[in-house]
PDB file of N, CA and C in Angstrom:
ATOM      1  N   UNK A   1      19.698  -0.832 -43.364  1.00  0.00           N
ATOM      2  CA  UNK A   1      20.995  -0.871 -43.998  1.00  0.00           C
ATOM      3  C   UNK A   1      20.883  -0.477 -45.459  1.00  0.00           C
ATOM      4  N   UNK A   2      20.041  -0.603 -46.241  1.00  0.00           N
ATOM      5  CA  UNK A   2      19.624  -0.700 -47.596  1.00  0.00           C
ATOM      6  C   UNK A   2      19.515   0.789 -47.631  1.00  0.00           C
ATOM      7  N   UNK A   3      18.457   1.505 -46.679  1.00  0.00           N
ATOM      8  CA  UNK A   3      18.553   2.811 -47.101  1.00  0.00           C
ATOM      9  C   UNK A   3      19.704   3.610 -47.181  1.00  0.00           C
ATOM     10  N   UNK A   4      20.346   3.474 -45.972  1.00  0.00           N
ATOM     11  CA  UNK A   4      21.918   3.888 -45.391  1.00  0.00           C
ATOM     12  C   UNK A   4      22.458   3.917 -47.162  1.00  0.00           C
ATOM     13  N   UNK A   5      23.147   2.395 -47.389  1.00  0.00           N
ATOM     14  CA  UNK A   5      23.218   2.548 -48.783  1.00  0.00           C
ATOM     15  C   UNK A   5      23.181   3.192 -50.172  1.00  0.00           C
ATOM     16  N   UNK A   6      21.580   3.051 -50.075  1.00  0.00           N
ATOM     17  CA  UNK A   6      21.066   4.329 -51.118  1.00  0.00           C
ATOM     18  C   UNK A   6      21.586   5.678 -50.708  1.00  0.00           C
ATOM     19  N   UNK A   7      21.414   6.077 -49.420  1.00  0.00           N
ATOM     20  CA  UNK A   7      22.481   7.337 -49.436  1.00  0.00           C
ATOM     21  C   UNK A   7      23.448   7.363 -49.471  1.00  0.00           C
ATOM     22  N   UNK A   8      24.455   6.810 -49.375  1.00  0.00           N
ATOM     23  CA  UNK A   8      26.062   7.008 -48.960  1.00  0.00           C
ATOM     24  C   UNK A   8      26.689   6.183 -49.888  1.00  0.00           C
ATOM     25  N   UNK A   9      25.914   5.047 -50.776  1.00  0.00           N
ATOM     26  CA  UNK A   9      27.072   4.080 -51.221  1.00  0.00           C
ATOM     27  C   UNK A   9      27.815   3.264 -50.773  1.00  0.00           C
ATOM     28  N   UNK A  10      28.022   3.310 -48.947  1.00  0.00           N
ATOM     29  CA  UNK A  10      29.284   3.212 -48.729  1.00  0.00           C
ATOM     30  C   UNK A  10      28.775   1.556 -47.591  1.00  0.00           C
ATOM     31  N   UNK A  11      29.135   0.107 -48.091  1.00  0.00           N
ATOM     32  CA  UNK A  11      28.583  -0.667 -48.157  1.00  0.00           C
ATOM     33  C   UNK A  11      29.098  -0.927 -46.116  1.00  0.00           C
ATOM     34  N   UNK A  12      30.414  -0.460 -46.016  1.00  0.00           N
ATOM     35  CA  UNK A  12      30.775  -0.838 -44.444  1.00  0.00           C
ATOM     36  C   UNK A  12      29.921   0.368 -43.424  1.00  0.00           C
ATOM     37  N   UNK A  13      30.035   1.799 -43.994  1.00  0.00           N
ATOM     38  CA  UNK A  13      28.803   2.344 -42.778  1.00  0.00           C
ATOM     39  C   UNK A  13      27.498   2.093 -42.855  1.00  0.00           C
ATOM     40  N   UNK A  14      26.721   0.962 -44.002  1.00  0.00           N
ATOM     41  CA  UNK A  14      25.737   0.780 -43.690  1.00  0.00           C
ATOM     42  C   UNK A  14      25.674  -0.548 -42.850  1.00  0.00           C
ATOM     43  N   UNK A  15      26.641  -1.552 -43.280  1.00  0.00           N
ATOM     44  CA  UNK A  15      26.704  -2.460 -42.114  1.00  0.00           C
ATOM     45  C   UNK A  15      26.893  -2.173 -40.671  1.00  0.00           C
ATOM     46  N   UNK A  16      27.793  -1.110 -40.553  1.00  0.00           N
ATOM     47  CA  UNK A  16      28.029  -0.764 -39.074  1.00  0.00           C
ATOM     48  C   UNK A  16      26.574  -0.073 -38.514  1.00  0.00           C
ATOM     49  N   UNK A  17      25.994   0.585 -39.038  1.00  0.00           N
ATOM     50  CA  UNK A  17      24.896   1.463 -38.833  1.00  0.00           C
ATOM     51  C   UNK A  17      23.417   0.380 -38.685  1.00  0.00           C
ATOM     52  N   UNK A  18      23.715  -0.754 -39.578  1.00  0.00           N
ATOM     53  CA  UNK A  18      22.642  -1.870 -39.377  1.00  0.00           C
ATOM     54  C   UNK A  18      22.842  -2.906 -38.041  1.00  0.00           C
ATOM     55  N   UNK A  19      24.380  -3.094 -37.402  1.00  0.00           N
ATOM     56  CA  UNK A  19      24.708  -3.799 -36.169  1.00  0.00           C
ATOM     57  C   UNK A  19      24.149  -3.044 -35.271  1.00  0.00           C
ATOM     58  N   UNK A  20      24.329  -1.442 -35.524  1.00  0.00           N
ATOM     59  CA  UNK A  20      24.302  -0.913 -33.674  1.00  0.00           C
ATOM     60  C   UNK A  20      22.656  -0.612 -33.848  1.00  0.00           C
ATOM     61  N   UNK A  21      21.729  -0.550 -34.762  1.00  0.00           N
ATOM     62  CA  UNK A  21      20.439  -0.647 -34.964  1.00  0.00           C
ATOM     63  C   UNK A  21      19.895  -1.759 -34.460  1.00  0.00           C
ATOM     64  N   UNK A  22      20.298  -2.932 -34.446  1.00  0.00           N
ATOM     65  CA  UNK A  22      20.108  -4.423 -33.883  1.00  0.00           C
ATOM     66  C   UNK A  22      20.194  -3.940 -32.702  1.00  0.00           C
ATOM     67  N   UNK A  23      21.248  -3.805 -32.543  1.00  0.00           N
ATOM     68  CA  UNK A  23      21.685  -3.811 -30.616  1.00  0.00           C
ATOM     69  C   UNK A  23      20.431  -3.149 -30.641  1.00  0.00           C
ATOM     70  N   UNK A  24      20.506  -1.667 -30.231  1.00  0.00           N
ATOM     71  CA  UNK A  24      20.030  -0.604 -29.707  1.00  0.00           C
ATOM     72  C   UNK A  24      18.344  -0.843 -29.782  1.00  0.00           C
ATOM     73  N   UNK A  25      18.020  -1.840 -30.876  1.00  0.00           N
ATOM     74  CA  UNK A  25      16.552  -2.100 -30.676  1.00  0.00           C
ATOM     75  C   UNK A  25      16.031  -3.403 -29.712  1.00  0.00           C
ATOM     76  N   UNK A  26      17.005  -4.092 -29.767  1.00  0.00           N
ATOM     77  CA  UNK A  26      17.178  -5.473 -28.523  1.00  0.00           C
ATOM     78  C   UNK A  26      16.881  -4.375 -27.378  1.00  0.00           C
ATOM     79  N   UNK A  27      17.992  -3.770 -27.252  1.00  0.00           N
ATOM     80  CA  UNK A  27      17.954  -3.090 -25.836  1.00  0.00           C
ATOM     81  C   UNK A  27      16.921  -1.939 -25.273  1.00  0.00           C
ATOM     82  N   UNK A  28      16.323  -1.012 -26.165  1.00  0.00           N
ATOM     83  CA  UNK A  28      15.114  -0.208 -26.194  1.00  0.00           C
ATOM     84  C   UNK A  28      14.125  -1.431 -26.092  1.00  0.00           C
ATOM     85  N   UNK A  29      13.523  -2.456 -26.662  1.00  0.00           N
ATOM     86  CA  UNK A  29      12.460  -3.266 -26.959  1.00  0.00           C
ATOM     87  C   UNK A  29      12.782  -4.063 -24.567  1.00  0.00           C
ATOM     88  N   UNK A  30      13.532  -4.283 -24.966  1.00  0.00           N
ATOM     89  CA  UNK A  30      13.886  -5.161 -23.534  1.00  0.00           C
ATOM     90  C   UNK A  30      13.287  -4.193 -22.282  1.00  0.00           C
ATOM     91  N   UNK A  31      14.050  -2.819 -22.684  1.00  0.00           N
ATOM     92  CA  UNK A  31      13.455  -1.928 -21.380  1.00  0.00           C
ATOM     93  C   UNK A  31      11.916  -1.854 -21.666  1.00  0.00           C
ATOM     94  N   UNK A  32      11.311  -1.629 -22.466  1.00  0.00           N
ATOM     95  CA  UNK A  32      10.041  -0.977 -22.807  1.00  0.00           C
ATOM     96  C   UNK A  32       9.311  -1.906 -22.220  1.00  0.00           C
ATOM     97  N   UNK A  33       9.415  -3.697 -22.381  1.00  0.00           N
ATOM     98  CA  UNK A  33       8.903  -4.842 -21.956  1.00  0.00           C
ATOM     99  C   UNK A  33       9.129  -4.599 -20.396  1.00  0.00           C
ATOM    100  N   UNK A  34      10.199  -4.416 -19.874  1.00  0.00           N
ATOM    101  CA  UNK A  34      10.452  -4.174 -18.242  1.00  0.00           C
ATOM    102  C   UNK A  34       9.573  -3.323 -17.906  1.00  0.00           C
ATOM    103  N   UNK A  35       9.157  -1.868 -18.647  1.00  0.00           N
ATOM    104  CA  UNK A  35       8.579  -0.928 -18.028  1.00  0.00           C
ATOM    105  C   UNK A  35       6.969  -1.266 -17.966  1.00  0.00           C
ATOM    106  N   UNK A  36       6.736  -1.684 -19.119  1.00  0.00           N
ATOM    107  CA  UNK A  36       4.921  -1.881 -19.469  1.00  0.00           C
ATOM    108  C   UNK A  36       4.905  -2.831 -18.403  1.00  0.00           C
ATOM    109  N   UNK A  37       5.731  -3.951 -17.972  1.00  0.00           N
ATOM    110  CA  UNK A  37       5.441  -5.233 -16.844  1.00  0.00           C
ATOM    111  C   UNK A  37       5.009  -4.665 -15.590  1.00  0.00           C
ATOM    112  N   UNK A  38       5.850  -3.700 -15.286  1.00  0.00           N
ATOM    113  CA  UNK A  38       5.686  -2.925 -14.159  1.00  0.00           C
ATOM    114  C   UNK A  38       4.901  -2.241 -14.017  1.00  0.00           C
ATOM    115  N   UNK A  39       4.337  -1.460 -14.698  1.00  0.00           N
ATOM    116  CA  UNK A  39       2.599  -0.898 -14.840  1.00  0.00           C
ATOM    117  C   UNK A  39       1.951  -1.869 -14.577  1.00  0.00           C
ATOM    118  N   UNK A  40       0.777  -1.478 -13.573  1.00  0.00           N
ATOM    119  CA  UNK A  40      -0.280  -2.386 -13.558  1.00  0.00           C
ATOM    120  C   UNK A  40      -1.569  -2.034 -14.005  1.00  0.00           C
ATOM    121  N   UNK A  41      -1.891  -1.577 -14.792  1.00  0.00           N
ATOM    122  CA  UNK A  41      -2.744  -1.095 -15.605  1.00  0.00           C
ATOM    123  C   UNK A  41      -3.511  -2.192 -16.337  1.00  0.00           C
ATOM    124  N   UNK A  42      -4.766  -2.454 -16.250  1.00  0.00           N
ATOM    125  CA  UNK A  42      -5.580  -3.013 -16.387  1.00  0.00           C
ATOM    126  C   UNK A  42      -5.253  -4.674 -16.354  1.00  0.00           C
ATOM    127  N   UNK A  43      -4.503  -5.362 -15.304  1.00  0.00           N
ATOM    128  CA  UNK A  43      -4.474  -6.433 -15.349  1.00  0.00           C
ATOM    129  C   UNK A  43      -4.800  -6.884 -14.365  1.00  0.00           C
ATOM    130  N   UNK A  44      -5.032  -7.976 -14.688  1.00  0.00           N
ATOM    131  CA  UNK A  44      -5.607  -8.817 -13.518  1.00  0.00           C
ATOM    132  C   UNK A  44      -4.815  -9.863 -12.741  1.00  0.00           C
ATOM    133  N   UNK A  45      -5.185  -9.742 -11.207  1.00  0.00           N
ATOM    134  CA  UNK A  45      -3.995 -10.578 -10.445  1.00  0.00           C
ATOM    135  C   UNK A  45      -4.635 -12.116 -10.703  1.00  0.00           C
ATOM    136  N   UNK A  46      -2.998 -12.790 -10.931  1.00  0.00           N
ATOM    137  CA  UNK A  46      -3.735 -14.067 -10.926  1.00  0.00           C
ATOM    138  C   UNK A  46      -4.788 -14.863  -9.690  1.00  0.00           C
ATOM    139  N   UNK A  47      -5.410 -15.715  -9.567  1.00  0.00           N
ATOM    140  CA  UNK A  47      -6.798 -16.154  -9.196  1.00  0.00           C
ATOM    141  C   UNK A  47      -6.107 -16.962  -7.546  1.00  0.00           C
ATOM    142  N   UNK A  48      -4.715 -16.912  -7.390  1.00  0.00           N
ATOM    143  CA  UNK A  48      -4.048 -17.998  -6.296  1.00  0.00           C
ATOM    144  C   UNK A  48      -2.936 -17.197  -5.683  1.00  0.00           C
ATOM    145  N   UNK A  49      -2.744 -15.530  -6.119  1.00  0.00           N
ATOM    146  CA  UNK A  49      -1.271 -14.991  -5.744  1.00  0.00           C
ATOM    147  C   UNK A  49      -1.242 -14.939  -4.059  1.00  0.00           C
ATOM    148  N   UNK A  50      -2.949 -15.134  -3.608  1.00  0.00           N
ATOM    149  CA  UNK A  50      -2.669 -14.386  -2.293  1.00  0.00           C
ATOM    150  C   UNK A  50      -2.273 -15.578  -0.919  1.00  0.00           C
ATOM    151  N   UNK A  51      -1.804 -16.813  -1.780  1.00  0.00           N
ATOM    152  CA  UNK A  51      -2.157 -17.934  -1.181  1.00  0.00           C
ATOM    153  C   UNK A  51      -0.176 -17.727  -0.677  1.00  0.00           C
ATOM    154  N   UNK A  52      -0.188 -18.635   0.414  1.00  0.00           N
ATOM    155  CA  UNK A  52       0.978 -19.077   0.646  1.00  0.00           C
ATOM    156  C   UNK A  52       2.127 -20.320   0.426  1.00  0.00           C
ATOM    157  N   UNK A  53       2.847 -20.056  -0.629  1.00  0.00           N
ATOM    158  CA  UNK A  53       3.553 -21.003  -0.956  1.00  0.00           C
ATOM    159  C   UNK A  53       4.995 -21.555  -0.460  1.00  0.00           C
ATOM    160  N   UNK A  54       5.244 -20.566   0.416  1.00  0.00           N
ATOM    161  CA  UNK A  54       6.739 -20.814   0.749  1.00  0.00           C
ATOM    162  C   UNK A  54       7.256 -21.712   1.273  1.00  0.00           C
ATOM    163  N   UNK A  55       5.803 -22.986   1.747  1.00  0.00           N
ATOM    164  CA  UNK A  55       6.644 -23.994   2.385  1.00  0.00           C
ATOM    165  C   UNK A  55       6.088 -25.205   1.658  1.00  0.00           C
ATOM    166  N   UNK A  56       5.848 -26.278   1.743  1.00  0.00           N
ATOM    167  CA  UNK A  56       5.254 -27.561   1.164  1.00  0.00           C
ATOM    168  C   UNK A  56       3.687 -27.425   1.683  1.00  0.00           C
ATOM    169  N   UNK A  57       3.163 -27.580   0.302  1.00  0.00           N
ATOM    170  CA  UNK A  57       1.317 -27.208   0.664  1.00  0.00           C
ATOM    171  C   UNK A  57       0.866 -28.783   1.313  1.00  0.00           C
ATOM    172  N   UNK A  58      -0.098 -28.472   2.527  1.00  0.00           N
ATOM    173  CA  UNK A  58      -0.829 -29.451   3.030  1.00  0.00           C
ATOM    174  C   UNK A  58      -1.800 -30.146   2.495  1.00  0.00           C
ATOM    175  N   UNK A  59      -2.892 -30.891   2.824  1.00  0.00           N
ATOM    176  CA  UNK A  59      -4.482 -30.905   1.938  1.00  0.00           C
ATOM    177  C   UNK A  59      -5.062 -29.925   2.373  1.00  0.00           C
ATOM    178  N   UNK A  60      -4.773 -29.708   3.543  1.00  0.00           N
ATOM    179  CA  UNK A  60      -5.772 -28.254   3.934  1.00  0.00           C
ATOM    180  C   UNK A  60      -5.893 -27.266   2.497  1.00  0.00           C
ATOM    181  N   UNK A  61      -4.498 -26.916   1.984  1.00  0.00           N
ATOM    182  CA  UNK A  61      -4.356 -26.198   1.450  1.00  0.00           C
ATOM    183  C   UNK A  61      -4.829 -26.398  -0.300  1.00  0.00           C
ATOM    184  N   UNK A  62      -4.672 -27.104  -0.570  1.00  0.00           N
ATOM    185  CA  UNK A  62      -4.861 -28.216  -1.652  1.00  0.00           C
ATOM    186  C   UNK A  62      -6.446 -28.030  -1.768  1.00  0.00           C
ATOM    187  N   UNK A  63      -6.969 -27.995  -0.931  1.00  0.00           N
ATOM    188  CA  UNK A  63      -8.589 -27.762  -0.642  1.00  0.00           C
ATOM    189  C   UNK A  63      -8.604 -26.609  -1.178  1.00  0.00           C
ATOM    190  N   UNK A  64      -8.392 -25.791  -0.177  1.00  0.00           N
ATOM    191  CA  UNK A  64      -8.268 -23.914  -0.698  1.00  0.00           C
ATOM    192  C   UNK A  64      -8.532 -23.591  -1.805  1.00  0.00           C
ATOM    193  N   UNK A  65      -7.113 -24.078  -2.439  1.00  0.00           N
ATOM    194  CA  UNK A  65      -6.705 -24.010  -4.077  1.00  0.00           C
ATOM    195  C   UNK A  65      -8.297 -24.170  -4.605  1.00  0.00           C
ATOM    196  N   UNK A  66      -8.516 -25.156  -4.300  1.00  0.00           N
ATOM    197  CA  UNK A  66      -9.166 -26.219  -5.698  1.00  0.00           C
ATOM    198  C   UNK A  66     -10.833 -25.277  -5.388  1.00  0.00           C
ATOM    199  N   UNK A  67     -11.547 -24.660  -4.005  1.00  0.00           N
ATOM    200  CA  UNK A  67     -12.257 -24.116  -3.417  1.00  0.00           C
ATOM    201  C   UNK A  67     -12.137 -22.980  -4.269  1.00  0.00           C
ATOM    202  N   UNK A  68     -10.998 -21.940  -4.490  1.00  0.00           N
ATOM    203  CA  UNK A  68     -11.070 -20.789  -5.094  1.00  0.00           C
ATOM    204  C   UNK A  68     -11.377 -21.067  -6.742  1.00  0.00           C
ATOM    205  N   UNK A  69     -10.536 -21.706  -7.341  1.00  0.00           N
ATOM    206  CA  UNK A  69     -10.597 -22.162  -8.864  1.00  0.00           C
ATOM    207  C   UNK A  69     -11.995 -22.830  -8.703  1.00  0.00           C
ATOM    208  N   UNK A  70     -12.933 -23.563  -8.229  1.00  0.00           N
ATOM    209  CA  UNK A  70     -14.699 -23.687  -8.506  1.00  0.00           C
ATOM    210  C   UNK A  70     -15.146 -22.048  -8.764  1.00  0.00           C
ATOM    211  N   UNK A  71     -14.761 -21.069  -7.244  1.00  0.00           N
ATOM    212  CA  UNK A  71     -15.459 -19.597  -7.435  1.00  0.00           C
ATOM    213  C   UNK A  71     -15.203 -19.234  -8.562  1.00  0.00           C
ATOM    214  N   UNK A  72     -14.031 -18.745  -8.740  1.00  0.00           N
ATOM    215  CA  UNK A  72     -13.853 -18.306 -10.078  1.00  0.00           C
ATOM    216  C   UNK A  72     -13.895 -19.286 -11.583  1.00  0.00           C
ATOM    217  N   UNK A  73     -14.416 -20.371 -11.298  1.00  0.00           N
ATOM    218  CA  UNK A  73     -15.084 -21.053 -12.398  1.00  0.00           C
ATOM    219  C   UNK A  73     -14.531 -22.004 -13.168  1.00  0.00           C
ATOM    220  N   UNK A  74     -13.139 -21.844 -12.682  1.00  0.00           N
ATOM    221  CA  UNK A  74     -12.108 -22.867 -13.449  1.00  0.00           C
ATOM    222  C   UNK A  74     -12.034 -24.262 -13.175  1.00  0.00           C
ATOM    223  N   UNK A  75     -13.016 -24.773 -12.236  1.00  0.00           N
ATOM    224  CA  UNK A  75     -13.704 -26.337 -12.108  1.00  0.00           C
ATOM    225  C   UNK A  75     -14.751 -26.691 -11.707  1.00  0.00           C
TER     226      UNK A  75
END
């Protein structure tokens, strides 16, 4: 807005020009976050995704869990 200013003087098109700069960087920054998420490029799946959760876990399962997190080191 300040620069706007220094050029133009004109104190309402730099406010207007500093609102739709807000927006428009909310909304560029938001997609860019959507897009990089969606790349899977060098990340790693978490250590439990392949497990089944959709219903109420048993001990069987509870075992599993706790079986994979020793392998990978987390107990």
């Amino acid at each position: 807005m300040a620069i706007v200013y220094a050029f133009t003087g004109q104190a309402v098109l730099s406010l207007g020009i500093g609102a739709v700069e807000i927006v428009v960087k909310l909304v560029l920054y938001y997609g860019h976050e959507r897009l990089w998420n969606w790349i899977g490029w060098g990340k790693l799946g978490h250590p439990l995704e392949r497990l089944a959760v959709s219903r109420e876990l048993e001990p069987k399962h509870l075992e599993e869990i706790r079986a994979r997190l020793e392998e990978l080191g987390y107990l």
